[in-house]
PDB file of N, CA and C in Angstrom:
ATOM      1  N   UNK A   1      15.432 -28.879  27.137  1.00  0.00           N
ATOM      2  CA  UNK A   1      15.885 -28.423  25.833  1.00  0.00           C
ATOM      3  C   UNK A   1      14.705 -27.966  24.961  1.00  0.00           C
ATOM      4  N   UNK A   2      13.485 -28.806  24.912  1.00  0.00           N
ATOM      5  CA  UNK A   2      12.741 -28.269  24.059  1.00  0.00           C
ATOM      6  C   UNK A   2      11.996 -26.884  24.626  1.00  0.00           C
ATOM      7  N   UNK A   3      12.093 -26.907  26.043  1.00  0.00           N
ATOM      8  CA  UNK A   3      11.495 -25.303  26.660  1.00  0.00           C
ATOM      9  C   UNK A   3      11.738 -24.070  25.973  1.00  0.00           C
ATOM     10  N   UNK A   4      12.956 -24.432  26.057  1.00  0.00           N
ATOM     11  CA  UNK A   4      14.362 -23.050  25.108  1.00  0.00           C
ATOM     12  C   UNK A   4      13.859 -22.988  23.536  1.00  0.00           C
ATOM     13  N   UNK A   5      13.964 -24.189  22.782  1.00  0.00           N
ATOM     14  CA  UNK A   5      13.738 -24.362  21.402  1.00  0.00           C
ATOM     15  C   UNK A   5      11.861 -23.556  21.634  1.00  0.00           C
ATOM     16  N   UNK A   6      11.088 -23.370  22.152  1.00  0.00           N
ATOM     17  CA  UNK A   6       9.760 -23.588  22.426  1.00  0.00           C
ATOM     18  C   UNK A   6       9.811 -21.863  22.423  1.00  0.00           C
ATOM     19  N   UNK A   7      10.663 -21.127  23.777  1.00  0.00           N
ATOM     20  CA  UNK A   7      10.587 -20.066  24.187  1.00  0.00           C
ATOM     21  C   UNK A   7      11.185 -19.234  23.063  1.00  0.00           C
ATOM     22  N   UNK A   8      12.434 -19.571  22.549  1.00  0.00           N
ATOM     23  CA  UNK A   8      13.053 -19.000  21.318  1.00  0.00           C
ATOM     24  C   UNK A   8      12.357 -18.745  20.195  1.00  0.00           C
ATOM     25  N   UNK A   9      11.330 -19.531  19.215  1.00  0.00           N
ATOM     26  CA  UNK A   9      10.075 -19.706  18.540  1.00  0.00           C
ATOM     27  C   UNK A   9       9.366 -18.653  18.863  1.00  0.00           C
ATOM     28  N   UNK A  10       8.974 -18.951  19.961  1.00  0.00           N
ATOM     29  CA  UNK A  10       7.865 -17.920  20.575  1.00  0.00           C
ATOM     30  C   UNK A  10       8.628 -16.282  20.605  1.00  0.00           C
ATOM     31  N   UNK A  11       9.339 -16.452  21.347  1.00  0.00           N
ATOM     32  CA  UNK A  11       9.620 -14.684  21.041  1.00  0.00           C
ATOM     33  C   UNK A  11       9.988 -13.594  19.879  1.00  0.00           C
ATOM     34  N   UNK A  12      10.778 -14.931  19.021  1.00  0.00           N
ATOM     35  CA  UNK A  12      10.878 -14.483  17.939  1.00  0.00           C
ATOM     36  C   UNK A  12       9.762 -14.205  17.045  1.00  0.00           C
ATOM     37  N   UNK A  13       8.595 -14.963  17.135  1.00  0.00           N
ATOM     38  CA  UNK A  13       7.369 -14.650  16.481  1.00  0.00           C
ATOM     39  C   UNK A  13       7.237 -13.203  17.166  1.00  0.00           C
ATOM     40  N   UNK A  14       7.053 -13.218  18.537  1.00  0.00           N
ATOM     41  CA  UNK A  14       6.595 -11.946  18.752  1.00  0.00           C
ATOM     42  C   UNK A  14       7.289 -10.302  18.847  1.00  0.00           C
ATOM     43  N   UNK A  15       8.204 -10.759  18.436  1.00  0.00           N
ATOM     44  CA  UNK A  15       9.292  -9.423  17.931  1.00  0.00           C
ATOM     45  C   UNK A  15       8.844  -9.491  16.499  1.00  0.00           C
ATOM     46  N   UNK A  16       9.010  -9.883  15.881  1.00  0.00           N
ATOM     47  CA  UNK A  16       8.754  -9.904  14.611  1.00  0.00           C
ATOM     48  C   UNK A  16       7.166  -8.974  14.584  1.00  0.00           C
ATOM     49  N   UNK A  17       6.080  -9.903  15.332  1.00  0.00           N
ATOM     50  CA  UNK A  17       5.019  -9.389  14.787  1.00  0.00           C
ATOM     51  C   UNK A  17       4.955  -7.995  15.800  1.00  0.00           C
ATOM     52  N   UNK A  18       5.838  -7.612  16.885  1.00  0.00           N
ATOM     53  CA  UNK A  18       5.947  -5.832  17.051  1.00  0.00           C
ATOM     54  C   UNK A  18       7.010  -5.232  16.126  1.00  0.00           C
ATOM     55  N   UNK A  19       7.920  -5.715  15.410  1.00  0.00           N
ATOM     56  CA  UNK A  19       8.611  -4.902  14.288  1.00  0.00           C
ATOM     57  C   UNK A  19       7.400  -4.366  13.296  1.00  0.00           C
ATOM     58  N   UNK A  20       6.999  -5.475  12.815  1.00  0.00           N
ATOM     59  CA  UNK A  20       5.581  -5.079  11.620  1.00  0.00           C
ATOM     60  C   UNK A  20       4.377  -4.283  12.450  1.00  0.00           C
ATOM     61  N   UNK A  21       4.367  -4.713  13.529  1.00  0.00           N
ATOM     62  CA  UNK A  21       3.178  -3.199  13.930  1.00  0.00           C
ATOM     63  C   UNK A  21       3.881  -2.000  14.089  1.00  0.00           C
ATOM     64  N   UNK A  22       5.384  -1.894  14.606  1.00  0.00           N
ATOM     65  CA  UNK A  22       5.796  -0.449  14.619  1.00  0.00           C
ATOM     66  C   UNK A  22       6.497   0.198  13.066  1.00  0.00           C
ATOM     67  N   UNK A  23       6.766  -0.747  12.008  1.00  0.00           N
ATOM     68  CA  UNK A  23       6.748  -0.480  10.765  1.00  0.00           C
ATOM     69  C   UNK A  23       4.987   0.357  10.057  1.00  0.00           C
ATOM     70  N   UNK A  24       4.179  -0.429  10.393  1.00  0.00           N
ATOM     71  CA  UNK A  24       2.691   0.132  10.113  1.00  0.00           C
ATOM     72  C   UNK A  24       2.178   0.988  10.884  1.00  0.00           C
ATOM     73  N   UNK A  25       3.009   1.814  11.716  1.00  0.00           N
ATOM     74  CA  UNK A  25       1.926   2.633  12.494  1.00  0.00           C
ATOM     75  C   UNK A  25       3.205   3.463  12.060  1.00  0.00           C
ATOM     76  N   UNK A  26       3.990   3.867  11.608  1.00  0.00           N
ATOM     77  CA  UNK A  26       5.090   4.731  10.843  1.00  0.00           C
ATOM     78  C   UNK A  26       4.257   4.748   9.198  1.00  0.00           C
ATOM     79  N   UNK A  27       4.076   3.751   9.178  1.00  0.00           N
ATOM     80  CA  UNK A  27       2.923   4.179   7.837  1.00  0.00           C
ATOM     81  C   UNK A  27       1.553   5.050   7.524  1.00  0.00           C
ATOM     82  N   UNK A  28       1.374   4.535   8.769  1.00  0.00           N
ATOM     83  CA  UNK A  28       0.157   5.205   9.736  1.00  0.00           C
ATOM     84  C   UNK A  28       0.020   6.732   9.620  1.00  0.00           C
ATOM     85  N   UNK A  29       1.290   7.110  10.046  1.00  0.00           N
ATOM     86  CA  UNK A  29       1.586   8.656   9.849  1.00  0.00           C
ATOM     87  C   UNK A  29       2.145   9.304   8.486  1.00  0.00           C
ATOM     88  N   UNK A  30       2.823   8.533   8.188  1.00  0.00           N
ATOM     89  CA  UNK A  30       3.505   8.576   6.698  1.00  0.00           C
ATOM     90  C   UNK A  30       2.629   9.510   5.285  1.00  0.00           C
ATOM     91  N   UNK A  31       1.900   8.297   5.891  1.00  0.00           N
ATOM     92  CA  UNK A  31       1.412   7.997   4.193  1.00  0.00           C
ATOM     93  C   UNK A  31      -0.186   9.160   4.085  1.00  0.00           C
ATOM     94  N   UNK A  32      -0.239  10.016   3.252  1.00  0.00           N
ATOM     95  CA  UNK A  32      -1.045  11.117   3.297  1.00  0.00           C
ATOM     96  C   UNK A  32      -2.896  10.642   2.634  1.00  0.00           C
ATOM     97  N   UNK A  33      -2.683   9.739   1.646  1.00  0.00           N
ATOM     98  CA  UNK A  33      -4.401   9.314   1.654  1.00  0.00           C
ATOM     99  C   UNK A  33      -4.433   8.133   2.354  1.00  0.00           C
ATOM    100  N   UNK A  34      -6.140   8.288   2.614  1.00  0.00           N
ATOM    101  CA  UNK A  34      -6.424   7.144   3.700  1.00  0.00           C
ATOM    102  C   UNK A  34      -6.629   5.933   3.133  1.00  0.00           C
ATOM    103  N   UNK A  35      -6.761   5.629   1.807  1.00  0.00           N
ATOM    104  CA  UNK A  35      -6.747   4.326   1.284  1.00  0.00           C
ATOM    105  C   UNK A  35      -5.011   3.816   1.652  1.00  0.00           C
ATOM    106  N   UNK A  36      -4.243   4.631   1.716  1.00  0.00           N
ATOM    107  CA  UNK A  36      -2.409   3.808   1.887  1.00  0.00           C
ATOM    108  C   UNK A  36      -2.524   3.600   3.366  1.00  0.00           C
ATOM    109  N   UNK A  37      -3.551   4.868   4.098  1.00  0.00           N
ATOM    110  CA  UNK A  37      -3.667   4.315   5.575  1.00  0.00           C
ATOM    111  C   UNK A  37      -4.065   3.227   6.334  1.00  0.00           C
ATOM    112  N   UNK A  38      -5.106   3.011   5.682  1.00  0.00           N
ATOM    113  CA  UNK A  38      -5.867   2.096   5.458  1.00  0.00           C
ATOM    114  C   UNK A  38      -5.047   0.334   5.090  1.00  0.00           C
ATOM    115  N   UNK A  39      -3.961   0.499   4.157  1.00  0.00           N
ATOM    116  CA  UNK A  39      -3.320  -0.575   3.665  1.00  0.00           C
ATOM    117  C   UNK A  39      -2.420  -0.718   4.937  1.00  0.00           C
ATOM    118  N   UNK A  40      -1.804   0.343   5.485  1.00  0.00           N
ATOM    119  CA  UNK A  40      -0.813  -0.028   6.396  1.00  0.00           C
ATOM    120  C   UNK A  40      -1.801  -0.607   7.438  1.00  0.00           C
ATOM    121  N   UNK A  41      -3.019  -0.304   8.193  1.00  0.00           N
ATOM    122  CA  UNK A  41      -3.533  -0.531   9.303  1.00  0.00           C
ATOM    123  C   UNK A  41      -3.996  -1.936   9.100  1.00  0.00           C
ATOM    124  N   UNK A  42      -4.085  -2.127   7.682  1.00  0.00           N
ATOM    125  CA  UNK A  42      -4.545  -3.704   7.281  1.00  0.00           C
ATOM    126  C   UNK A  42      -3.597  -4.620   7.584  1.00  0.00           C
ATOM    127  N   UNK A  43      -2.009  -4.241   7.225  1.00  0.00           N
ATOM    128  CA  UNK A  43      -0.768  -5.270   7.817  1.00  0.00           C
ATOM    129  C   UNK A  43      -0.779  -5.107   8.870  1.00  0.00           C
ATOM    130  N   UNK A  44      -1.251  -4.711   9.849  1.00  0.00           N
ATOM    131  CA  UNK A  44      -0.926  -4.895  11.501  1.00  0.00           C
ATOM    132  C   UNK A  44      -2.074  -5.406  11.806  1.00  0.00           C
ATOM    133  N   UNK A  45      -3.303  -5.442  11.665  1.00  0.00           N
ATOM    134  CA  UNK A  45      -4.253  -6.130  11.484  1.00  0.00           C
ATOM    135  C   UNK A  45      -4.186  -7.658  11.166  1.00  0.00           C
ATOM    136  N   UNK A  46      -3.918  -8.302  10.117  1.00  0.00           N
ATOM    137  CA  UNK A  46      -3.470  -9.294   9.795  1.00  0.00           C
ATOM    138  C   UNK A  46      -2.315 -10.115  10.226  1.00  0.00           C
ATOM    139  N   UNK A  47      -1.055  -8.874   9.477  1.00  0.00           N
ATOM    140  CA  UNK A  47       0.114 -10.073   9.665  1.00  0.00           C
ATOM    141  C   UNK A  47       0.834  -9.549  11.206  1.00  0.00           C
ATOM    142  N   UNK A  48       0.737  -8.766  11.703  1.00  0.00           N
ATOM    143  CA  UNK A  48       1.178  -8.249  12.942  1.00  0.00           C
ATOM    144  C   UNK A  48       1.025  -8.992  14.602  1.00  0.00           C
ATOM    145  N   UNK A  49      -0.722  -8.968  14.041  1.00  0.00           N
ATOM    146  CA  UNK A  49      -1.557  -9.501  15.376  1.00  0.00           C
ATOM    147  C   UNK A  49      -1.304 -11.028  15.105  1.00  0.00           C
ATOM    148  N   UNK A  50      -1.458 -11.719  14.075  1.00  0.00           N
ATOM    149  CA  UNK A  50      -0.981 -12.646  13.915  1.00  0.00           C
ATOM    150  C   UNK A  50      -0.059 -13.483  14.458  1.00  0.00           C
ATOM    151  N   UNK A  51       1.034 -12.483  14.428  1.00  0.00           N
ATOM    152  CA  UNK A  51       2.677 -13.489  14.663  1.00  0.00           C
ATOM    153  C   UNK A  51       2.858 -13.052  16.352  1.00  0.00           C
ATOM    154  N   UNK A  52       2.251 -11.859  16.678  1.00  0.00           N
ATOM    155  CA  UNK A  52       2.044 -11.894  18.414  1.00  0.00           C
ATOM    156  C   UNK A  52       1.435 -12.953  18.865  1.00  0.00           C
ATOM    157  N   UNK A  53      -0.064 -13.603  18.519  1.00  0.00           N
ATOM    158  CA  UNK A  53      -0.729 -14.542  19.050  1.00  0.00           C
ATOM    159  C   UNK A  53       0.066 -15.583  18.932  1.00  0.00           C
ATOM    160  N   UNK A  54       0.637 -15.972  17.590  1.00  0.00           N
ATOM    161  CA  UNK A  54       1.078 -17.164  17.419  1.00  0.00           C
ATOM    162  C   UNK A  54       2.228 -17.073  18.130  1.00  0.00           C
ATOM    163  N   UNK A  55       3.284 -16.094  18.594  1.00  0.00           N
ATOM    164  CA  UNK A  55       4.016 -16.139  19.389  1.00  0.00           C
ATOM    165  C   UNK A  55       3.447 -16.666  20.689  1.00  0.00           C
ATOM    166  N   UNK A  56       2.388 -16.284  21.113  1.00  0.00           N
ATOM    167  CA  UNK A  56       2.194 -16.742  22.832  1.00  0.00           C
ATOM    168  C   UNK A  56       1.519 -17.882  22.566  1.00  0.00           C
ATOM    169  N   UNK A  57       0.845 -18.123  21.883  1.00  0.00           N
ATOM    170  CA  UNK A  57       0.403 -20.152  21.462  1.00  0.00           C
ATOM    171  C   UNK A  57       1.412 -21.081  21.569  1.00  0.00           C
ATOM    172  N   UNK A  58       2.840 -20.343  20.793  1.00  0.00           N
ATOM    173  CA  UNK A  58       3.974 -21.628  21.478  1.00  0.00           C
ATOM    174  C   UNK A  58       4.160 -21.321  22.289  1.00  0.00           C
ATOM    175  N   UNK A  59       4.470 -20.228  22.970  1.00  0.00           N
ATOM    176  CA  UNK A  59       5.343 -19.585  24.231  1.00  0.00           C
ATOM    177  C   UNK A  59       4.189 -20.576  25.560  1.00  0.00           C
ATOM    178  N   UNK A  60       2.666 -20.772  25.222  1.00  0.00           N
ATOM    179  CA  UNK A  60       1.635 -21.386  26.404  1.00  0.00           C
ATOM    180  C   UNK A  60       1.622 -22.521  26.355  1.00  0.00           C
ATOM    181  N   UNK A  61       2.040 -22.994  24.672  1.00  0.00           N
ATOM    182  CA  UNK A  61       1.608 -24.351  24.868  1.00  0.00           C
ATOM    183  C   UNK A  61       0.814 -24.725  24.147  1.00  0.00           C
ATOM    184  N   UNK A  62       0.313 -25.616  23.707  1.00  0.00           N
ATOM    185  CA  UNK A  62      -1.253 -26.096  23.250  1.00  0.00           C
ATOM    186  C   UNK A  62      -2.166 -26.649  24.047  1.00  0.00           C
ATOM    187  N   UNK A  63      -2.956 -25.950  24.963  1.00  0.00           N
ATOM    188  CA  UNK A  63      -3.966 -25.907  25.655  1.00  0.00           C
ATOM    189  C   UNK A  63      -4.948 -25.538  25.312  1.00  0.00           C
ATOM    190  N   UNK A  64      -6.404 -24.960  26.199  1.00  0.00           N
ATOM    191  CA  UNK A  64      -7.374 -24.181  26.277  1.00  0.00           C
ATOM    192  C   UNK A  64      -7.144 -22.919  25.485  1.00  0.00           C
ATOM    193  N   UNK A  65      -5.567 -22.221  26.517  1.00  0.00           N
ATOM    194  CA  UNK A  65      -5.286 -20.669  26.494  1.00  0.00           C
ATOM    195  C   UNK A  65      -5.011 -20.756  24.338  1.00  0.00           C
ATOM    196  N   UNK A  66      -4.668 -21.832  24.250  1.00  0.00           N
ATOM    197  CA  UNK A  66      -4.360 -21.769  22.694  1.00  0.00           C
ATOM    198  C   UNK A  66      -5.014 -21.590  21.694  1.00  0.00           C
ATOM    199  N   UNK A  67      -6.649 -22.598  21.829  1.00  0.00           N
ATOM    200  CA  UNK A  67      -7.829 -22.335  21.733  1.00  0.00           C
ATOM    201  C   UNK A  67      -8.300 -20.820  21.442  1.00  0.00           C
ATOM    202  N   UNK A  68      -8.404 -20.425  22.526  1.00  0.00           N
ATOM    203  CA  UNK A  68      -8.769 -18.825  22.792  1.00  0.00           C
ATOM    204  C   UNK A  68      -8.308 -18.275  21.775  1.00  0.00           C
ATOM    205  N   UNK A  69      -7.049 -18.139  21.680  1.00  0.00           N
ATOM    206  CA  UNK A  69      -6.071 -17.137  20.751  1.00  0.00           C
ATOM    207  C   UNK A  69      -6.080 -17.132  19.700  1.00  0.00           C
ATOM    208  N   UNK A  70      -6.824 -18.937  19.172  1.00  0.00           N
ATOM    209  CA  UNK A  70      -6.554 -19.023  17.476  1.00  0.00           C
ATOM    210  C   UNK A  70      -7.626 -18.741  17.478  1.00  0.00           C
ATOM    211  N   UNK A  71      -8.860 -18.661  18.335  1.00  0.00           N
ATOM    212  CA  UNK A  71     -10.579 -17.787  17.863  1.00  0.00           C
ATOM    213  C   UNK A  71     -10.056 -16.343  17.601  1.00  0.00           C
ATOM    214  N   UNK A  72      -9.169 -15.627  18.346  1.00  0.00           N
ATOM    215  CA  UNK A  72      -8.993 -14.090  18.369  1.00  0.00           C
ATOM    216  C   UNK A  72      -8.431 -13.791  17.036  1.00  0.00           C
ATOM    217  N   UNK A  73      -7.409 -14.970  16.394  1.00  0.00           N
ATOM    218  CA  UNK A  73      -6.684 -15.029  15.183  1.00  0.00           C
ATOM    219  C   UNK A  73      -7.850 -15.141  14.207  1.00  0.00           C
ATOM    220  N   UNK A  74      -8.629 -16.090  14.189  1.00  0.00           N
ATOM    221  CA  UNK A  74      -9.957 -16.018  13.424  1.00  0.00           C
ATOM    222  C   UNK A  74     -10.758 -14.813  13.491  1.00  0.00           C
ATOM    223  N   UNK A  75     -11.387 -14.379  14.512  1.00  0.00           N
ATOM    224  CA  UNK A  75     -12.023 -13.109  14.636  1.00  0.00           C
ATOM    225  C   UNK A  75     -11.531 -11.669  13.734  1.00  0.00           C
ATOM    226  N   UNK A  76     -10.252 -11.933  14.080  1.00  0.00           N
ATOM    227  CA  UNK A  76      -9.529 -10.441  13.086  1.00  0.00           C
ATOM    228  C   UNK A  76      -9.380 -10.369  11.970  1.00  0.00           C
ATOM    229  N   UNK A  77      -9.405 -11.771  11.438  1.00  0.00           N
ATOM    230  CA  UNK A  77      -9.070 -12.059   9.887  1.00  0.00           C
ATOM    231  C   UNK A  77     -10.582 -12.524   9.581  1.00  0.00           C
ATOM    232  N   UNK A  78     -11.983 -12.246  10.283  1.00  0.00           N
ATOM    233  CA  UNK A  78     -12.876 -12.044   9.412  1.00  0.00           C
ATOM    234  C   UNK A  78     -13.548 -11.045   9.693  1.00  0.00           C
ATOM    235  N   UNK A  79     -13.035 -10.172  10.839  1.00  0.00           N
ATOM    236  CA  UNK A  79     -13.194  -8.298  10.729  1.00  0.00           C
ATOM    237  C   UNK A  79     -13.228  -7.685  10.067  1.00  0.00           C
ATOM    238  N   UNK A  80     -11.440  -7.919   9.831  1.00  0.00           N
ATOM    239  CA  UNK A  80     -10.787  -6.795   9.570  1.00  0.00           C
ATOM    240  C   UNK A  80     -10.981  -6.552   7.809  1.00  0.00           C
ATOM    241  N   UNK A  81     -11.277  -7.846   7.287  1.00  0.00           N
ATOM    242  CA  UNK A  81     -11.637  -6.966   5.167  1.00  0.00           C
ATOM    243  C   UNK A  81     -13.246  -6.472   5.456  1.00  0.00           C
ATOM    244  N   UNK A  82     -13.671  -6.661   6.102  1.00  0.00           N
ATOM    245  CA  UNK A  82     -15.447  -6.207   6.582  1.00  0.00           C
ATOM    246  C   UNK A  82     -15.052  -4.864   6.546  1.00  0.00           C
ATOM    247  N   UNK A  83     -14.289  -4.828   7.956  1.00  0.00           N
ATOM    248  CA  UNK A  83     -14.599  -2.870   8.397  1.00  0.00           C
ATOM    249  C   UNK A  83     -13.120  -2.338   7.211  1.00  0.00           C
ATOM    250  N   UNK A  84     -12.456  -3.014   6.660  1.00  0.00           N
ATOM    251  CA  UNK A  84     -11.657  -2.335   5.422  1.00  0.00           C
ATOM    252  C   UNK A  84     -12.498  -1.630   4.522  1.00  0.00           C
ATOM    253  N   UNK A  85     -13.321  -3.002   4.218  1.00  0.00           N
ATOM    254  CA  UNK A  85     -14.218  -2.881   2.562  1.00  0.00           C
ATOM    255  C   UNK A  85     -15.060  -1.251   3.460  1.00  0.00           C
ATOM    256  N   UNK A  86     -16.194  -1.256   3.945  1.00  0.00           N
ATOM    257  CA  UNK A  86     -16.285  -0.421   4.754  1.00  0.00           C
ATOM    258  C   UNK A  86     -15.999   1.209   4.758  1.00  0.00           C
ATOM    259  N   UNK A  87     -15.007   0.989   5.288  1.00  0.00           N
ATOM    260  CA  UNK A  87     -14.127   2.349   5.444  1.00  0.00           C
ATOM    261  C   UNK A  87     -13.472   2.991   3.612  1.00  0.00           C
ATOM    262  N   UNK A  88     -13.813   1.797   3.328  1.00  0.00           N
ATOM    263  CA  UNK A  88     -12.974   2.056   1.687  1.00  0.00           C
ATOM    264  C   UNK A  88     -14.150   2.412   1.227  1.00  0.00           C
ATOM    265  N   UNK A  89     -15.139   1.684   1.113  1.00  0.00           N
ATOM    266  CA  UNK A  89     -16.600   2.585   0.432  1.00  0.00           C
ATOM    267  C   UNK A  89     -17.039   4.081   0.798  1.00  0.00           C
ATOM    268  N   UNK A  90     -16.620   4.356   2.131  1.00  0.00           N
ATOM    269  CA  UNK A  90     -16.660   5.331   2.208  1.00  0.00           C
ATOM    270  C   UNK A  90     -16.065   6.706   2.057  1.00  0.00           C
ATOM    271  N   UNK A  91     -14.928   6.360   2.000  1.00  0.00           N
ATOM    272  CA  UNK A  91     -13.879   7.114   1.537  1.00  0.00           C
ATOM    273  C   UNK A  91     -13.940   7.312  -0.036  1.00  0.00           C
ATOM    274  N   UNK A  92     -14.575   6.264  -0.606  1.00  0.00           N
ATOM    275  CA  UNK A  92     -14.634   6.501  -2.249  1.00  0.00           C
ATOM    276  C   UNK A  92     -16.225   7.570  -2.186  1.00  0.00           C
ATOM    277  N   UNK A  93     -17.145   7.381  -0.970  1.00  0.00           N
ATOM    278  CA  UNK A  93     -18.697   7.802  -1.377  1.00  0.00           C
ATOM    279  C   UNK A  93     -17.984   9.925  -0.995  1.00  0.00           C
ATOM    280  N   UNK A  94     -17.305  10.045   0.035  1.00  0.00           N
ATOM    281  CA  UNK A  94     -16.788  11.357   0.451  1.00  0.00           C
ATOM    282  C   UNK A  94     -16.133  12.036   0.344  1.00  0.00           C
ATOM    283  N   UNK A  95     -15.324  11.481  -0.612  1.00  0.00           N
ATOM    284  CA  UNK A  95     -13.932  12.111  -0.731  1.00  0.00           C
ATOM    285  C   UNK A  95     -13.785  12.634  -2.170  1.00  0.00           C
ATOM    286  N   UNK A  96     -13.533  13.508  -2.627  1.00  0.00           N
ATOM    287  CA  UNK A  96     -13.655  14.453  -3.600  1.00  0.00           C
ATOM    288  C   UNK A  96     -12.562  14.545  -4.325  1.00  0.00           C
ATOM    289  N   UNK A  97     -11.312  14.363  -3.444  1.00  0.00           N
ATOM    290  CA  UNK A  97     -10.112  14.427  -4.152  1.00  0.00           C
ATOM    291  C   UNK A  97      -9.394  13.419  -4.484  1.00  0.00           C
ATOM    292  N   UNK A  98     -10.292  11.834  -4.079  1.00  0.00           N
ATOM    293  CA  UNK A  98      -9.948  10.827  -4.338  1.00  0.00           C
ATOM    294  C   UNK A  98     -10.668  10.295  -6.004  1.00  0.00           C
ATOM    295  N   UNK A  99     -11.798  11.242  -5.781  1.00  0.00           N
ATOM    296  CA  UNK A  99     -12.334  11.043  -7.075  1.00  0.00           C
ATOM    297  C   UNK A  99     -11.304  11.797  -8.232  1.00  0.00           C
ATOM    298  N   UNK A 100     -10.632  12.839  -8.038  1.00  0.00           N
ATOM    299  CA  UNK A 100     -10.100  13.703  -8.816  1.00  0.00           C
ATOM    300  C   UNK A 100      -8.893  12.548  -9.329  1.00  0.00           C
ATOM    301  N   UNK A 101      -8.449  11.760  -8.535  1.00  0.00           N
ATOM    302  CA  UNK A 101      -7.119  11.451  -8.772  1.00  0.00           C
ATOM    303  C   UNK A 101      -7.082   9.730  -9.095  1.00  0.00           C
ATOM    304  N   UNK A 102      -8.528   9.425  -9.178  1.00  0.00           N
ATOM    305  CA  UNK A 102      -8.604   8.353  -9.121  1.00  0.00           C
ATOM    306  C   UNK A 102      -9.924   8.049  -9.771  1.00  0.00           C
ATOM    307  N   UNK A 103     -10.106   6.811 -10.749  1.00  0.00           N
ATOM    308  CA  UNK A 103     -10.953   6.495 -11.673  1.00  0.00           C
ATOM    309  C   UNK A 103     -12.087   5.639 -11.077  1.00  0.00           C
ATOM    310  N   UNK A 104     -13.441   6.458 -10.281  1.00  0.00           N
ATOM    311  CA  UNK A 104     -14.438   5.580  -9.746  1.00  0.00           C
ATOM    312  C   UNK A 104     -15.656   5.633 -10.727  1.00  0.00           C
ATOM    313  N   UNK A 105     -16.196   3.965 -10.628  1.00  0.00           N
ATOM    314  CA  UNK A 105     -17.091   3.781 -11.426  1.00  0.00           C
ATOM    315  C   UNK A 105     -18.554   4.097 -10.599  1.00  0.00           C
ATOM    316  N   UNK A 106     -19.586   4.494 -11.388  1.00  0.00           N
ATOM    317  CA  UNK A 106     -20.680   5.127 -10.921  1.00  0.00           C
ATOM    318  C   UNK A 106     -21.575   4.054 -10.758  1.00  0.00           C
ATOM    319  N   UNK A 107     -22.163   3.876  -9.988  1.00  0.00           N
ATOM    320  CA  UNK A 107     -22.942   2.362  -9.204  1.00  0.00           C
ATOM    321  C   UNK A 107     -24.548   2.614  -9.444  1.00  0.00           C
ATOM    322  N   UNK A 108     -25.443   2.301  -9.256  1.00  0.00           N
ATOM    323  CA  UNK A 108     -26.730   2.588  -8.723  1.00  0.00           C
ATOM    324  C   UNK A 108     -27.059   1.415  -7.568  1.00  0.00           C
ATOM    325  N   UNK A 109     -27.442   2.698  -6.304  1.00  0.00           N
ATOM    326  CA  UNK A 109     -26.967   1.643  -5.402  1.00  0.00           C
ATOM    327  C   UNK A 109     -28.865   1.226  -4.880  1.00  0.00           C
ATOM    328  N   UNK A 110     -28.791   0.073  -3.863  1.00  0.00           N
ATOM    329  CA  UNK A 110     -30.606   0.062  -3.460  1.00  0.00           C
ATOM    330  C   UNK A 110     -30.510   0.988  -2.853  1.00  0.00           C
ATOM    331  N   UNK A 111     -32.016   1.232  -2.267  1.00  0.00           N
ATOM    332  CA  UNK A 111     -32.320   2.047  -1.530  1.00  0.00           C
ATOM    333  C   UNK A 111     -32.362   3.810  -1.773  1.00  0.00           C
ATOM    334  N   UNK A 112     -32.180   3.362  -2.977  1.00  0.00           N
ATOM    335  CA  UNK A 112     -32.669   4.959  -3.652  1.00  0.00           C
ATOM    336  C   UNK A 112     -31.243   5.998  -3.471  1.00  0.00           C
ATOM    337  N   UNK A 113     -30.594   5.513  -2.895  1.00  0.00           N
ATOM    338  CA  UNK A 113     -28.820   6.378  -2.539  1.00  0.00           C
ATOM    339  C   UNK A 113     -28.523   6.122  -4.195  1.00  0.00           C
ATOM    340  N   UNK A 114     -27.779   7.579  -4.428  1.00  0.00           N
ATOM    341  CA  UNK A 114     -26.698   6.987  -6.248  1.00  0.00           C
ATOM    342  C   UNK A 114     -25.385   7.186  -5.407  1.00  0.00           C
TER     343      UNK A 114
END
């Protein structure tokens, strides 16, 4: 009985967390600036990959293999605002029409870059 209660848990996490990645990669295409792109690629990133792993952590068990998965769960959730922040600085340092439409403050940065 608890196999079923165990397996049921588990899959349902992991439908769930492929509904929210195929919801965000429809965003993916959707959405026309890359900062909203950017927001969608961040929920599949986070809450997506998330509820897959944690789906196969019950679906394995709490073992070793469980171990593993909650480092991979850790790993992405201290990636993924790194290469966000990142990609967002840059998009504010290149983008011309993001400046037009959007209120950026002027920095002085090291290294002699403005």
């Amino acid at each position: 009985m608890i196999e079923w209660i165990r397996f049921i848990v588990g899959s349902l996490c992991i439908i769930c967390g492929l509904v929210i990645a195929v919801i965000a990669a429809f965003g993916l295409f959707k959405f026309k600036f890359a900062m909203n792109r950017m927001h969608a690629a961040a929920i599949t990133d986070t809450l997506g990959i998330l509820m897959v792993l944690l789906g196969l952590i019950v679906l394995r068990g709490f073992c070793f293999d469980s171990l593993k998965l909650g480092l991979i769960i850790l790993f992405f959730w201290f990636a993924s605002p790194v290469s966000s922040h990142l990609l967002a600085g840059m998009e504010v340092e290149i983008s011309d029409r993001f400046k037009d439409n959007c209120e950026v403050e002027e920095t002085e940065r090291k290294g002699g870059r403005t």
